[in-house]
PDB file of N, CA and C in Angstrom:
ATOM      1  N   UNK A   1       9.713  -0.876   2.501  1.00  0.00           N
ATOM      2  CA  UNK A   1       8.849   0.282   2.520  1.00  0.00           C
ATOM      3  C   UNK A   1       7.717   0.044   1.538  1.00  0.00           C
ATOM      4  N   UNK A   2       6.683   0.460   1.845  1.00  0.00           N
ATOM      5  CA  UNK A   2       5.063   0.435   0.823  1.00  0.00           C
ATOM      6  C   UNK A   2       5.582   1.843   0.035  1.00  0.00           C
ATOM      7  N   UNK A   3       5.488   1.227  -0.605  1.00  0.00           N
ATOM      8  CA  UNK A   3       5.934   2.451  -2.438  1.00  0.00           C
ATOM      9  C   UNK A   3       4.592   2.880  -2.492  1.00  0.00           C
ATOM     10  N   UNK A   4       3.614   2.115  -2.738  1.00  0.00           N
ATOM     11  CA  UNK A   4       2.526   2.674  -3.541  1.00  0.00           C
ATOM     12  C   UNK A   4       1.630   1.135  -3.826  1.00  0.00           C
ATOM     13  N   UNK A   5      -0.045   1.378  -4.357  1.00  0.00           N
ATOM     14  CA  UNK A   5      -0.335   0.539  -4.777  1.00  0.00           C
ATOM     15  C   UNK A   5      -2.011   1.193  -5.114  1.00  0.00           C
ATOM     16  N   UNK A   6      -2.285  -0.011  -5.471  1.00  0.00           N
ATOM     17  CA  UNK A   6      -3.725   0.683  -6.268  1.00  0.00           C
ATOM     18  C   UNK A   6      -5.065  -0.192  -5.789  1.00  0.00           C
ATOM     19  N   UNK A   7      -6.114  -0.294  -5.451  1.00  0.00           N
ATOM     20  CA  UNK A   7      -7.332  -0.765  -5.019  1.00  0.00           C
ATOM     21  C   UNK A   7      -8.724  -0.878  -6.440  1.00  0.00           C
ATOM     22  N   UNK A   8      -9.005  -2.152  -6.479  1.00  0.00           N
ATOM     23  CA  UNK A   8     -10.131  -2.404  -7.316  1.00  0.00           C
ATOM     24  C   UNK A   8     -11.305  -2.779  -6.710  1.00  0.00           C
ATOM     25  N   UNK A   9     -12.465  -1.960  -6.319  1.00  0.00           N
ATOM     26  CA  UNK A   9     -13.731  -2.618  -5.666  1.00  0.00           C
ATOM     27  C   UNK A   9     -14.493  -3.329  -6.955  1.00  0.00           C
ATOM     28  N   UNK A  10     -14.813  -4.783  -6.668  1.00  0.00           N
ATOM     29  CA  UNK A  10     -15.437  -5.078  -7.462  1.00  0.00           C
ATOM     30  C   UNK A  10     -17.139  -5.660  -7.036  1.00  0.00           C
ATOM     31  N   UNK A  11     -17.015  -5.704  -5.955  1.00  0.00           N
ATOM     32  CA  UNK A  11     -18.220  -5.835  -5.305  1.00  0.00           C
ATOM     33  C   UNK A  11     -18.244  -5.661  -3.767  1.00  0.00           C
ATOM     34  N   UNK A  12     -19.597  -5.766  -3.067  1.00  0.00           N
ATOM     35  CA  UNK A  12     -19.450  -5.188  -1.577  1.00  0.00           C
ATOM     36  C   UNK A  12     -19.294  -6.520  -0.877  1.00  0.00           C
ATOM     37  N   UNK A  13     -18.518  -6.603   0.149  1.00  0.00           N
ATOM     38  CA  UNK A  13     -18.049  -7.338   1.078  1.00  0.00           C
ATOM     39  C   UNK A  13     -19.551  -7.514   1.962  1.00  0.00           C
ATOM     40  N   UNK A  14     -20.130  -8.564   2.060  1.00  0.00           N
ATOM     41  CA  UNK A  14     -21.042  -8.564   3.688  1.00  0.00           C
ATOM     42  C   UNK A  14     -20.819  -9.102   4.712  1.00  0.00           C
ATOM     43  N   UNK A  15     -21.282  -9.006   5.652  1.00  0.00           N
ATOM     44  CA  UNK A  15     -21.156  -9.667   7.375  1.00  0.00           C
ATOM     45  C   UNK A  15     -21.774 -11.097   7.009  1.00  0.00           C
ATOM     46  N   UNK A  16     -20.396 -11.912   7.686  1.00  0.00           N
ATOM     47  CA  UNK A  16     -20.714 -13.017   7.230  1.00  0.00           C
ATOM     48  C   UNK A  16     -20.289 -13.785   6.361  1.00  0.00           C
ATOM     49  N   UNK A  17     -19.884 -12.793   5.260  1.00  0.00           N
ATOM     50  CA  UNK A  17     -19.193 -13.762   3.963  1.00  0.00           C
ATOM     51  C   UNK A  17     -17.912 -14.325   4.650  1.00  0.00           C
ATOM     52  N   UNK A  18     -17.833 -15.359   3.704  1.00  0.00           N
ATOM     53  CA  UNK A  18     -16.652 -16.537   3.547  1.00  0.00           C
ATOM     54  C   UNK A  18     -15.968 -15.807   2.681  1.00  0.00           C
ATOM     55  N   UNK A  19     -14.605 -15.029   3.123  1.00  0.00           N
ATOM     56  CA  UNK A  19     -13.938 -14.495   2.198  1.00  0.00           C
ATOM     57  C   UNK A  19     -12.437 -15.325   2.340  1.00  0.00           C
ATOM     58  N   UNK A  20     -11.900 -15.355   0.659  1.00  0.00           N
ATOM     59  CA  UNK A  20     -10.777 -16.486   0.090  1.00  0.00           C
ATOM     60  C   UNK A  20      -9.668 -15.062  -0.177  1.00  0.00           C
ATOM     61  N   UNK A  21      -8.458 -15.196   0.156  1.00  0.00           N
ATOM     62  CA  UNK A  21      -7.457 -13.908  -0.451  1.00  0.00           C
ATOM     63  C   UNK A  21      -6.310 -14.938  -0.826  1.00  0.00           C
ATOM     64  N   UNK A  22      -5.563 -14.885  -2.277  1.00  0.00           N
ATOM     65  CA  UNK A  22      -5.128 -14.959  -2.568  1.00  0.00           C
ATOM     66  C   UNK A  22      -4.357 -14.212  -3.130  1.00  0.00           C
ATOM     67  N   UNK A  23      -2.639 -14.646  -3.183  1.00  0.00           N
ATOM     68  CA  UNK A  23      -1.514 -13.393  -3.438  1.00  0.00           C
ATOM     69  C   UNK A  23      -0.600 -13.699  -3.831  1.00  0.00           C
ATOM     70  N   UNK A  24      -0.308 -13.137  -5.012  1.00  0.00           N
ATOM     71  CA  UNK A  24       0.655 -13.804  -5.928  1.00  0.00           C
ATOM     72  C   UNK A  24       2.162 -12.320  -5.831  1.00  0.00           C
ATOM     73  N   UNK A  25       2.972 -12.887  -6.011  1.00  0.00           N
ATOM     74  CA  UNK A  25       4.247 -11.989  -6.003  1.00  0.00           C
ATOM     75  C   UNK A  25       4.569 -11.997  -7.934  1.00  0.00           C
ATOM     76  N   UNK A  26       4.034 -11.068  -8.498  1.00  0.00           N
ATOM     77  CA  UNK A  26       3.828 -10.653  -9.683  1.00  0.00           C
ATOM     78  C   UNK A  26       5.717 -10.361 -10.485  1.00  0.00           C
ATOM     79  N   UNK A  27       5.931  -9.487  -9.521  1.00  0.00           N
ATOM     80  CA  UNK A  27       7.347  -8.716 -10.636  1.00  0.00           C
ATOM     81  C   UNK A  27       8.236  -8.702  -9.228  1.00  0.00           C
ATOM     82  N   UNK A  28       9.700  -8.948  -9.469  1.00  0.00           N
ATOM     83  CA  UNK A  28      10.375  -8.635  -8.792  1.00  0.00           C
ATOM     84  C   UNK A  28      11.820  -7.770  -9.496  1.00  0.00           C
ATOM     85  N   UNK A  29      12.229  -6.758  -9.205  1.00  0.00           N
ATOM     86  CA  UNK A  29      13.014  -6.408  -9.962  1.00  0.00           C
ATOM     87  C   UNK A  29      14.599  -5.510  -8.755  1.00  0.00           C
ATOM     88  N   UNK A  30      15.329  -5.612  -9.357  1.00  0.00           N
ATOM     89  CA  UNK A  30      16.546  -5.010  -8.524  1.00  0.00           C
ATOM     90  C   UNK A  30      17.140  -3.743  -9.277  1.00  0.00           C
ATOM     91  N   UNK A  31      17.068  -2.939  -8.370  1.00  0.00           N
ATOM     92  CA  UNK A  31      17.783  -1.520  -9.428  1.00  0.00           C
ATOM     93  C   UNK A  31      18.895  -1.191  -8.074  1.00  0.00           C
ATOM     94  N   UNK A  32      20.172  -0.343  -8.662  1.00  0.00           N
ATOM     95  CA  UNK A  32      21.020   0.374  -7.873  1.00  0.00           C
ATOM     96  C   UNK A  32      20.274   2.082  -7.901  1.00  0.00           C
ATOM     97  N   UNK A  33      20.307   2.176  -7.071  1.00  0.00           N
ATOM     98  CA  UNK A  33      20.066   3.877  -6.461  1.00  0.00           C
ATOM     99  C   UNK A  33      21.067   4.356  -6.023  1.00  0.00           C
ATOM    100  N   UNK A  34      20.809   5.696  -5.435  1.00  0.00           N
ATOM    101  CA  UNK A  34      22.514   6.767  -4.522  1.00  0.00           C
ATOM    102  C   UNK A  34      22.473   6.216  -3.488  1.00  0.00           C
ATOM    103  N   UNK A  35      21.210   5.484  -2.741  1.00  0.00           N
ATOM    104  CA  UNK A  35      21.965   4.828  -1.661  1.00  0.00           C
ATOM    105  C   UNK A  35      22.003   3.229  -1.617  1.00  0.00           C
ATOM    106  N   UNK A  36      22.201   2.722  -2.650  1.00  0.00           N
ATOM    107  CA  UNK A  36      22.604   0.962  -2.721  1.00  0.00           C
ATOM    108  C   UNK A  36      21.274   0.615  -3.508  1.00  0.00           C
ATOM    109  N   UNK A  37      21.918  -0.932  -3.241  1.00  0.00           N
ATOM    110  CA  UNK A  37      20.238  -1.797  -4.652  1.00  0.00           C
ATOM    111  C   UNK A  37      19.663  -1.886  -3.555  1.00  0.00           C
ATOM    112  N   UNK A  38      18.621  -1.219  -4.266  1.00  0.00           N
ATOM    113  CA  UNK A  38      17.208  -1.669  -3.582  1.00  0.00           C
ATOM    114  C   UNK A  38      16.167  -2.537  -4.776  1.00  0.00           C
ATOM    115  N   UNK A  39      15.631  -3.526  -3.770  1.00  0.00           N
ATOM    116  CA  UNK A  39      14.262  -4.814  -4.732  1.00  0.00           C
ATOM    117  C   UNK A  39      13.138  -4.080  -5.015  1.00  0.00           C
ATOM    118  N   UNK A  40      12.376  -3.840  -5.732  1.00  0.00           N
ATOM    119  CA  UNK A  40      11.082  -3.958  -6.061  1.00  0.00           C
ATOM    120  C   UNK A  40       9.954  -4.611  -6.278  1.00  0.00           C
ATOM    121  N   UNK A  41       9.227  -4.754  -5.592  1.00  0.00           N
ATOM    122  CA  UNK A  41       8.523  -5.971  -5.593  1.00  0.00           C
ATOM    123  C   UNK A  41       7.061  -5.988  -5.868  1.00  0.00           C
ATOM    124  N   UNK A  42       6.197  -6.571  -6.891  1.00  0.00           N
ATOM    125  CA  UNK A  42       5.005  -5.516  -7.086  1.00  0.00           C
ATOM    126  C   UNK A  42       3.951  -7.579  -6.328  1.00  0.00           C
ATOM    127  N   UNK A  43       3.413  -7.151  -5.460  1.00  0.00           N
ATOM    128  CA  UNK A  43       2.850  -8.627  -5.314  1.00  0.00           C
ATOM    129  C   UNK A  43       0.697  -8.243  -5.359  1.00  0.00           C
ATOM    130  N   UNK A  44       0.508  -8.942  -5.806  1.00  0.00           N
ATOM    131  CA  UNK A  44      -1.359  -8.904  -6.330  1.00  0.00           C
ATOM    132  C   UNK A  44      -2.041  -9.706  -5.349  1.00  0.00           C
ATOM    133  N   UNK A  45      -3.286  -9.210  -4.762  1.00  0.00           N
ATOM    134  CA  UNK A  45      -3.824  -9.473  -3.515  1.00  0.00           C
ATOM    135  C   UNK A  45      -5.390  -9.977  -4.055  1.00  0.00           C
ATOM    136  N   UNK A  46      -5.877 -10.419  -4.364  1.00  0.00           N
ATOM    137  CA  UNK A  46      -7.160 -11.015  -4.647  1.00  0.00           C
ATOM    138  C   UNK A  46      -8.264 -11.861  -3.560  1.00  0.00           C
ATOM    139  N   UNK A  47      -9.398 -10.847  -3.186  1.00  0.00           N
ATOM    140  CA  UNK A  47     -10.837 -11.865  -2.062  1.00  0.00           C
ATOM    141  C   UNK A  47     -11.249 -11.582  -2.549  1.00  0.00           C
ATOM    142  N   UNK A  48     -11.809 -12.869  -2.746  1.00  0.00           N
ATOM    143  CA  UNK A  48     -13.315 -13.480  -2.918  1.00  0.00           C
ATOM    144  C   UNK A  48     -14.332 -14.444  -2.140  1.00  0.00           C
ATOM    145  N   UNK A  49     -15.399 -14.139  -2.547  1.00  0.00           N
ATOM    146  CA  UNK A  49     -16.252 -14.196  -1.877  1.00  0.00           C
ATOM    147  C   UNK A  49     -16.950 -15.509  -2.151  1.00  0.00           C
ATOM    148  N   UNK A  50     -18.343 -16.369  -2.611  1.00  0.00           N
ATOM    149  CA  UNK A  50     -18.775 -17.450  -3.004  1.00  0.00           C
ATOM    150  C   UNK A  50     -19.968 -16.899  -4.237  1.00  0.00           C
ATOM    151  N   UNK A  51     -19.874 -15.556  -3.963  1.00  0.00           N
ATOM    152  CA  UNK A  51     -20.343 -14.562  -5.050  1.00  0.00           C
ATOM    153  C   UNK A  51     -19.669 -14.406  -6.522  1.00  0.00           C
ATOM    154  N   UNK A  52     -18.123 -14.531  -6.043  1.00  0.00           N
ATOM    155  CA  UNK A  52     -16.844 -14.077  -7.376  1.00  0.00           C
ATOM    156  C   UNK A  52     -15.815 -13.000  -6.595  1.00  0.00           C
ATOM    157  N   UNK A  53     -15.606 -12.228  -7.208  1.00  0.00           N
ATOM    158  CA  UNK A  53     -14.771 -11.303  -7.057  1.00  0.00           C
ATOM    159  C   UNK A  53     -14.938 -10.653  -6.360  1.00  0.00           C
ATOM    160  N   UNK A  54     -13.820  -9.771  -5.191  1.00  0.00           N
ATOM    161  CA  UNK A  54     -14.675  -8.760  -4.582  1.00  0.00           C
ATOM    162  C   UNK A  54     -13.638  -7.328  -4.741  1.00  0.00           C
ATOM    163  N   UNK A  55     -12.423  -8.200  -4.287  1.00  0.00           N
ATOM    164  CA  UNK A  55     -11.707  -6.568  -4.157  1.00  0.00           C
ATOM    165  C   UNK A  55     -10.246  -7.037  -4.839  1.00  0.00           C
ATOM    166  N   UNK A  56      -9.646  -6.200  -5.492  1.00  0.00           N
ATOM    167  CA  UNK A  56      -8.107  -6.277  -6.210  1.00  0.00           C
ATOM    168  C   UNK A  56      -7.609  -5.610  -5.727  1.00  0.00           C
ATOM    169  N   UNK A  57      -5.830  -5.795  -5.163  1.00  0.00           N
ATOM    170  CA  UNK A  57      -5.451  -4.483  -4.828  1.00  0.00           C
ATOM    171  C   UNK A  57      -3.420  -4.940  -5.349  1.00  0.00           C
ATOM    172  N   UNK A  58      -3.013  -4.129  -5.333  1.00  0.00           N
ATOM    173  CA  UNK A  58      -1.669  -4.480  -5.975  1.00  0.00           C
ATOM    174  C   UNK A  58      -0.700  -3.545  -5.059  1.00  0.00           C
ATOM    175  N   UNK A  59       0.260  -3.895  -4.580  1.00  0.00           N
ATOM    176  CA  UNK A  59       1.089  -3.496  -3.537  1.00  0.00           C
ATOM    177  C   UNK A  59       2.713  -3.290  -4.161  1.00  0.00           C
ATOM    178  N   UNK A  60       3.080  -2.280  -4.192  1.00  0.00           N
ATOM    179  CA  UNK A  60       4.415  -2.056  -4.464  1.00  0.00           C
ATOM    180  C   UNK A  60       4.958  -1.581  -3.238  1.00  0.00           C
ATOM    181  N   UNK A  61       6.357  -2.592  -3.091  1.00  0.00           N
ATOM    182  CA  UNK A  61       6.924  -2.919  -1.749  1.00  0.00           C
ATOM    183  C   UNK A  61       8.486  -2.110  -2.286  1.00  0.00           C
ATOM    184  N   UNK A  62       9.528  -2.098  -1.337  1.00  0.00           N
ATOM    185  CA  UNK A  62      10.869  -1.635  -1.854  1.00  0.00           C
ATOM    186  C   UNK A  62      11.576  -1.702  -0.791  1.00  0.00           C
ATOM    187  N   UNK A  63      12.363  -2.851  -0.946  1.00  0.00           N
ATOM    188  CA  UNK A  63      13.447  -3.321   0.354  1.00  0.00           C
ATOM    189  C   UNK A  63      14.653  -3.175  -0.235  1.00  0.00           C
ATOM    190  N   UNK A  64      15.551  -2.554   1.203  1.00  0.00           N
ATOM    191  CA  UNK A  64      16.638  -1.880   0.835  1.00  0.00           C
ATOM    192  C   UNK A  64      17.356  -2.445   1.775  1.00  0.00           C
ATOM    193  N   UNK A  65      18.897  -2.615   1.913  1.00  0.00           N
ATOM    194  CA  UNK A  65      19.657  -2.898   3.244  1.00  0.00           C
ATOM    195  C   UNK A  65      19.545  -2.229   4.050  1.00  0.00           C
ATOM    196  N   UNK A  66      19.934  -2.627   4.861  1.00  0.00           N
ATOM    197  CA  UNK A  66      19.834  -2.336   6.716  1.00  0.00           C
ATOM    198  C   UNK A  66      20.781  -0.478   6.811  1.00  0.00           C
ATOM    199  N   UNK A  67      22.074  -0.928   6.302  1.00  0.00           N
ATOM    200  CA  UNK A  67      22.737  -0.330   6.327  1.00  0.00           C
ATOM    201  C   UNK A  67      23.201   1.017   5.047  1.00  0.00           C
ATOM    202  N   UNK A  68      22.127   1.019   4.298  1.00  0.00           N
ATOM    203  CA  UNK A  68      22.090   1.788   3.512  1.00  0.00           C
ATOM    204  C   UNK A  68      21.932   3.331   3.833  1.00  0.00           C
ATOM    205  N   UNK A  69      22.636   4.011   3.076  1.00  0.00           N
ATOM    206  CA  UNK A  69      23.114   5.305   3.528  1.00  0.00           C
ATOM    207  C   UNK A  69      21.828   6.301   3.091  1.00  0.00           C
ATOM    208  N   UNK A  70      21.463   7.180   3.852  1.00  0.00           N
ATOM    209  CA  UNK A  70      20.139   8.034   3.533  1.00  0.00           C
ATOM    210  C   UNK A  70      20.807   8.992   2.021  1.00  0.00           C
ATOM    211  N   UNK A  71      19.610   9.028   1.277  1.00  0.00           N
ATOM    212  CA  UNK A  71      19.428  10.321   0.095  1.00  0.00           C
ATOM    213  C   UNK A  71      19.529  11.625   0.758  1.00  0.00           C
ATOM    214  N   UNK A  72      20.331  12.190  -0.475  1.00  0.00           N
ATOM    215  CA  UNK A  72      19.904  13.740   0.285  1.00  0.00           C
ATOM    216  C   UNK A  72      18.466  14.114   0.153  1.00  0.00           C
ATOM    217  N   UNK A  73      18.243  14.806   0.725  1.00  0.00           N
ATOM    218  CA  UNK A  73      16.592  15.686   0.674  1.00  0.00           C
ATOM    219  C   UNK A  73      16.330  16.021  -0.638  1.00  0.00           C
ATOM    220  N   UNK A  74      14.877  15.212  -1.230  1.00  0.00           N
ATOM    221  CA  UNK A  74      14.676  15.567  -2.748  1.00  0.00           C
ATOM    222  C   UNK A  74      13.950  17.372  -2.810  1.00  0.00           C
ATOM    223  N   UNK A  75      14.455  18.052  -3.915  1.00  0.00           N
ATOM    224  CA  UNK A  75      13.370  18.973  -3.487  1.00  0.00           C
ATOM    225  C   UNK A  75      12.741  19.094  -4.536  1.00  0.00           C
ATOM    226  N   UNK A  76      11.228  19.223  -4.117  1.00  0.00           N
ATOM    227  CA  UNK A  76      10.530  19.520  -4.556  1.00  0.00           C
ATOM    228  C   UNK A  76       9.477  20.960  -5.382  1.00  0.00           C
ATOM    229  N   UNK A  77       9.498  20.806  -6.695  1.00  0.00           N
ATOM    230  CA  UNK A  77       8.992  21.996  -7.389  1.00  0.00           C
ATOM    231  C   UNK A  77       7.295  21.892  -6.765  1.00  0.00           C
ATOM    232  N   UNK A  78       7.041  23.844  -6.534  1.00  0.00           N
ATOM    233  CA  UNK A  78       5.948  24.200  -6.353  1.00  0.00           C
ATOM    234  C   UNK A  78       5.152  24.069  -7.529  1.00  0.00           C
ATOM    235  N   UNK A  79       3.820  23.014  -7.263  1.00  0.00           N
ATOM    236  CA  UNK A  79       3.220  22.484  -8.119  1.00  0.00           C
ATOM    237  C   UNK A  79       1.497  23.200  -8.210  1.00  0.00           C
ATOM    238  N   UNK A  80       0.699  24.078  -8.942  1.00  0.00           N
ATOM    239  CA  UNK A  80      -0.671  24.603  -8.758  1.00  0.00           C
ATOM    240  C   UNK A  80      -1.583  23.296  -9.018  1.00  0.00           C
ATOM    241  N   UNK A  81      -2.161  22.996  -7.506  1.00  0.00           N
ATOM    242  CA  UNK A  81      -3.081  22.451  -8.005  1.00  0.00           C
ATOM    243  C   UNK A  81      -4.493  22.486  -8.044  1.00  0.00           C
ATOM    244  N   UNK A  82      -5.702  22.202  -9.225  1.00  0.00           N
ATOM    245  CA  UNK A  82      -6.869  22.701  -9.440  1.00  0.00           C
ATOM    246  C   UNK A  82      -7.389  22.228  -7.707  1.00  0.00           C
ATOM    247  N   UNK A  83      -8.421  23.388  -7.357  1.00  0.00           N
ATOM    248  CA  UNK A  83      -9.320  23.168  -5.954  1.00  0.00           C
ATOM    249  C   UNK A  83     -10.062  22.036  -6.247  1.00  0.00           C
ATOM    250  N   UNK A  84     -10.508  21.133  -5.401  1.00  0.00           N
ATOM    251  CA  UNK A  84     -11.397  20.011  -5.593  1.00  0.00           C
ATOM    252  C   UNK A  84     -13.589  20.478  -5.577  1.00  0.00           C
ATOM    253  N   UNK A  85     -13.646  19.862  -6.373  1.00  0.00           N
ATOM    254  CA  UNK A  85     -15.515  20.586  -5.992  1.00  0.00           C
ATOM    255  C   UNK A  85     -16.198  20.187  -4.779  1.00  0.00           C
ATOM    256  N   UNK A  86     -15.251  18.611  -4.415  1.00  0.00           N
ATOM    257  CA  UNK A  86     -15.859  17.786  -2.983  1.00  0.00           C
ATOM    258  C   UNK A  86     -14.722  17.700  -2.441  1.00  0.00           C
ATOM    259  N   UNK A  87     -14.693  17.714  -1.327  1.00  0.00           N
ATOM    260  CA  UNK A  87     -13.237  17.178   0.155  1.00  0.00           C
ATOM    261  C   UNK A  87     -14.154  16.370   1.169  1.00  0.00           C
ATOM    262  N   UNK A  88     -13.785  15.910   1.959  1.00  0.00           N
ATOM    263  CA  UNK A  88     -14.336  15.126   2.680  1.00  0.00           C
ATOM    264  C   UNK A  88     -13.337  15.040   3.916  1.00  0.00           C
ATOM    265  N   UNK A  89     -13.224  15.384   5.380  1.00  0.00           N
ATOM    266  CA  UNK A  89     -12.117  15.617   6.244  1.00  0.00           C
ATOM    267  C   UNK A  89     -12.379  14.582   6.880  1.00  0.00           C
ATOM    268  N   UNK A  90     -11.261  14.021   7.466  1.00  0.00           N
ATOM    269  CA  UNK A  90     -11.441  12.598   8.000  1.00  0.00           C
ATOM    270  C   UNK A  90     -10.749  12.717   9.286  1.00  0.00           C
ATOM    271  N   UNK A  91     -11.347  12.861  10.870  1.00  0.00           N
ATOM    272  CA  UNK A  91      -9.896  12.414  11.161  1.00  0.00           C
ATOM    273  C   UNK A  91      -9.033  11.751  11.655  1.00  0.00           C
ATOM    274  N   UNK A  92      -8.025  11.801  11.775  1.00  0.00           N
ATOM    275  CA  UNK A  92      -7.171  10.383  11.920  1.00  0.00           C
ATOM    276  C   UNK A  92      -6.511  10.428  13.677  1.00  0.00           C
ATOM    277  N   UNK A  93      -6.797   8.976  13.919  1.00  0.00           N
ATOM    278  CA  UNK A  93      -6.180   8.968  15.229  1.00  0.00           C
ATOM    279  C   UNK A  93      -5.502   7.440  15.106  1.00  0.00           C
ATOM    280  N   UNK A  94      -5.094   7.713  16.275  1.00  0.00           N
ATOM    281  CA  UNK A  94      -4.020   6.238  16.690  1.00  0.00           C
ATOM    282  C   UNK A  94      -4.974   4.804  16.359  1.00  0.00           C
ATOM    283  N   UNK A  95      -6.423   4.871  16.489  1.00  0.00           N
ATOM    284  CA  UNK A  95      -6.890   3.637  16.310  1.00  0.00           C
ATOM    285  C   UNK A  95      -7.403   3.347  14.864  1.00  0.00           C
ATOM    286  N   UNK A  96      -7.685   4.169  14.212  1.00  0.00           N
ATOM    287  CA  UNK A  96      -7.995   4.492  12.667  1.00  0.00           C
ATOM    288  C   UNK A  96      -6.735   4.016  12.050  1.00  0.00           C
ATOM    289  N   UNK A  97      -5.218   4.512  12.396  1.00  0.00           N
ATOM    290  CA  UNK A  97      -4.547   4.504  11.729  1.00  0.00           C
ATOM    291  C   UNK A  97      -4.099   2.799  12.018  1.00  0.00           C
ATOM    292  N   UNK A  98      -4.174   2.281  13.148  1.00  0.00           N
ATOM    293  CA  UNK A  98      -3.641   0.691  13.591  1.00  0.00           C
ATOM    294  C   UNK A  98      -4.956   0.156  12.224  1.00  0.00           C
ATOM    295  N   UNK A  99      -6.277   0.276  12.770  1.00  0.00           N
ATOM    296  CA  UNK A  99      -7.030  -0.070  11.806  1.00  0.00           C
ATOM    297  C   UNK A  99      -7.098  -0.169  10.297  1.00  0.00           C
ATOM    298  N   UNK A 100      -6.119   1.043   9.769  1.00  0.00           N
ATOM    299  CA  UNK A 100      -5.940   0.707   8.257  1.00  0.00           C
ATOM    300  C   UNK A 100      -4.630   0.266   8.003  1.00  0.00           C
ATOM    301  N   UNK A 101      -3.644  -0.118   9.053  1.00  0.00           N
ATOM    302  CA  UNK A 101      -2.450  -1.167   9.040  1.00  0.00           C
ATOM    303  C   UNK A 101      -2.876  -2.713   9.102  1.00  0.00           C
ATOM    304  N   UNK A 102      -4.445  -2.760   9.984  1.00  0.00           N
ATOM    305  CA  UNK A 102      -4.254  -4.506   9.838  1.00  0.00           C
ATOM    306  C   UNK A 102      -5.435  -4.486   8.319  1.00  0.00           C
ATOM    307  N   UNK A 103      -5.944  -3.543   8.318  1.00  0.00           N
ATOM    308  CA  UNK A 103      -6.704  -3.627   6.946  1.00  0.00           C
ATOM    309  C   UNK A 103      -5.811  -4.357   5.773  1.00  0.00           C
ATOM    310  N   UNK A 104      -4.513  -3.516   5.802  1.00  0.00           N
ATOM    311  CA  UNK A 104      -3.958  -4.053   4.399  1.00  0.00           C
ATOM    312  C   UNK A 104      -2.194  -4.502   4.577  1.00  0.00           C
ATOM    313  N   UNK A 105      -3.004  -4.848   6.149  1.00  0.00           N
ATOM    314  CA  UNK A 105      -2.036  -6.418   6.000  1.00  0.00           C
ATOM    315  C   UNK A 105      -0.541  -5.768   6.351  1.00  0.00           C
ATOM    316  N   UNK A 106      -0.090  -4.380   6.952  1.00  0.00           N
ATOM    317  CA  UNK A 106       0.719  -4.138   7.026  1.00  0.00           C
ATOM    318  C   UNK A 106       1.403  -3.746   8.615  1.00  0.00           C
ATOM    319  N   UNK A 107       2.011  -4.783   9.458  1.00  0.00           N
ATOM    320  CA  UNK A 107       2.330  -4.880  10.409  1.00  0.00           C
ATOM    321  C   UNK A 107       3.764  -4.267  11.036  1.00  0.00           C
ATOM    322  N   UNK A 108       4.110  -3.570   9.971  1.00  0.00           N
ATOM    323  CA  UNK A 108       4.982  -2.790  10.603  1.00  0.00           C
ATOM    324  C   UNK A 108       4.945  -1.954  11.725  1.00  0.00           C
ATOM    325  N   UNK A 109       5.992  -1.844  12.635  1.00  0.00           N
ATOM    326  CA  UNK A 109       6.181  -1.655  13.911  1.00  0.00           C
ATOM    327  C   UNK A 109       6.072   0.297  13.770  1.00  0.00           C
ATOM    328  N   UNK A 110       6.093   0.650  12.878  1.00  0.00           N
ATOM    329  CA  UNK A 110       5.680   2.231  12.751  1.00  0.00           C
ATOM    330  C   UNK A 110       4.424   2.640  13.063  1.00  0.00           C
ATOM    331  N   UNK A 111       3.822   1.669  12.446  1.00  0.00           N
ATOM    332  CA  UNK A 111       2.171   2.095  12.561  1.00  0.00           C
ATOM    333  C   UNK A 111       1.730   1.323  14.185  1.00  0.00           C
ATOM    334  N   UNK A 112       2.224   1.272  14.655  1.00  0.00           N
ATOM    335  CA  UNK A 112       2.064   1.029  16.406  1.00  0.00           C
ATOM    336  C   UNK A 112       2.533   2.005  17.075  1.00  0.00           C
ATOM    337  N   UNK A 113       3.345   2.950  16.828  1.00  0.00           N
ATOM    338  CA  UNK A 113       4.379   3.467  17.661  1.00  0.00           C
ATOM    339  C   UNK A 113       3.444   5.131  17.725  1.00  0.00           C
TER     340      UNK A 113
END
């Protein structure tokens, strides 16, 4: 499962560039949870360009067995949060969403379905 991860723009990508990605598997760590050990895996994604740097992004992954037994339902406290001054509505369809699966490289059979 994609846990989480974080994005660094460091410069703009153009049509055309020769872009290099390199990816290193940073931390790997094993913890037991309520439903079995699950891995953690934090791996670092680096393109570049013939410019330098362009984009950083860091991916926290979390693989669990096959057969691992579901959590109960976490619940969650009602949280106030401040209104935003800008929103921006986007919206999302089946080809947007395939589109930001091969964006970041994530081919799981969910984001097809």
């Amino acid at each position: 499962m994609w846990a989480g991860g974080e994005l660094a723009f460091d410069a703009p990508l153009q049509v055309r560039d020769a872009v290099t990605r390199t990816s290193q598997i940073k931390d790997v760590t094993i913890k037991e949870g309520r439903s079995g050990p699950m891995c953690f895996v934090t791996v670092r994604h680096s393109w570049a360009t013939e410019r330098g740097p362009a984009l950083e992004e860091r991916q926290d992954i979390v693989y669990r067995a096959a057969n691992a037994a579901r959590p109960a339902a976490a619940v969650r406290a009602e949280v106030s949060l401040p209104q935003a001054s800008r929103q921006r509505v986007w919206p999302c369809d089946p080809l947007l969403l395939f589109r930001y699966s091969a964006l970041t490289f994530n081919g799981h059979r969910i984001h097809n379905d």
